[in-house]
Protein backbone atom coordinates (compact mmCIF):
# COMPACT_ATOMS: atom_id res chain seq x y z
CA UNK A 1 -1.72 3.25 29.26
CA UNK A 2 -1.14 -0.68 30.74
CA UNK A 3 0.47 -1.41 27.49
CA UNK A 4 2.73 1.60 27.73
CA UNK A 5 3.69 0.21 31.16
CA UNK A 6 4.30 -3.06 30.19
CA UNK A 7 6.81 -1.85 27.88
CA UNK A 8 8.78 0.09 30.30
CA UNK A 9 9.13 -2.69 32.64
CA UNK A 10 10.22 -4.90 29.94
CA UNK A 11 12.86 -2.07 28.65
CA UNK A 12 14.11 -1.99 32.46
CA UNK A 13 14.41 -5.51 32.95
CA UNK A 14 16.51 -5.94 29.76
CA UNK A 15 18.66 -3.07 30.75
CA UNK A 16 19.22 -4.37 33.87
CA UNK A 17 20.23 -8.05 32.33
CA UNK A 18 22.48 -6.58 29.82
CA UNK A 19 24.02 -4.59 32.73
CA UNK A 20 24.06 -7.94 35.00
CA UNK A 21 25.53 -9.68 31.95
CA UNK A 22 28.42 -7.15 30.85
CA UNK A 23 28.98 -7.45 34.42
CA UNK A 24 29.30 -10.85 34.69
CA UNK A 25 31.72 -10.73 31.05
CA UNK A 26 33.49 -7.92 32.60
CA UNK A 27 34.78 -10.48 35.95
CA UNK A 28 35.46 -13.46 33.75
CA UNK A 29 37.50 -11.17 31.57
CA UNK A 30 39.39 -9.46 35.20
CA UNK A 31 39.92 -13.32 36.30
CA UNK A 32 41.20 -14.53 33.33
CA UNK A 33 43.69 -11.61 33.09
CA UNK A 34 45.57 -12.10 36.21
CA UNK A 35 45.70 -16.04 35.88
CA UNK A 36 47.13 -15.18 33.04
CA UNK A 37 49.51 -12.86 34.31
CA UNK A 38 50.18 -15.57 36.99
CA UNK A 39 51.12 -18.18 34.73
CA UNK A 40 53.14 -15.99 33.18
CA UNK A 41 55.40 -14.83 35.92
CA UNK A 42 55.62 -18.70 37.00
CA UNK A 43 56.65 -19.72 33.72
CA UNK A 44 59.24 -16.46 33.62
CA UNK A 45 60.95 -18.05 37.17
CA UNK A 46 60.77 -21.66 35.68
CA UNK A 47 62.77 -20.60 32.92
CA UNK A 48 65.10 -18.59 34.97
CA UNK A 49 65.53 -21.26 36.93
CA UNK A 50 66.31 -23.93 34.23
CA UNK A 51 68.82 -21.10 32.52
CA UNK A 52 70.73 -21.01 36.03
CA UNK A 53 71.24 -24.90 36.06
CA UNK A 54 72.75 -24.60 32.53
């Protein structure tokens, strides 16, 4: 029966850490999306720019 236990717990805490760490993927992936999309729309302006001077 303690054995059986055991391997609950240990099923929970892995379930929870895969959660925690598909979490934490999940927010790198959000973050690196909209500096992307930031460097994008300053690189769109800087070009704009530059093709106004010409």
């Amino acid at each position: 029966m303690i054995a059986f236990l055991i391997e609950v717990v240990k099923a929970l805490v892995t379930f929870f850490a895969v959660c925690v760490g598909l979490g934490i993927l999940y927010l790198v992936f959000v973050v690196v999306r909209e500096v992307g999309w930031e460097v994008r729309r300053q690189n769109r302006e800087k070009h704009e720019q530059e093709d106004k001077e010409k």
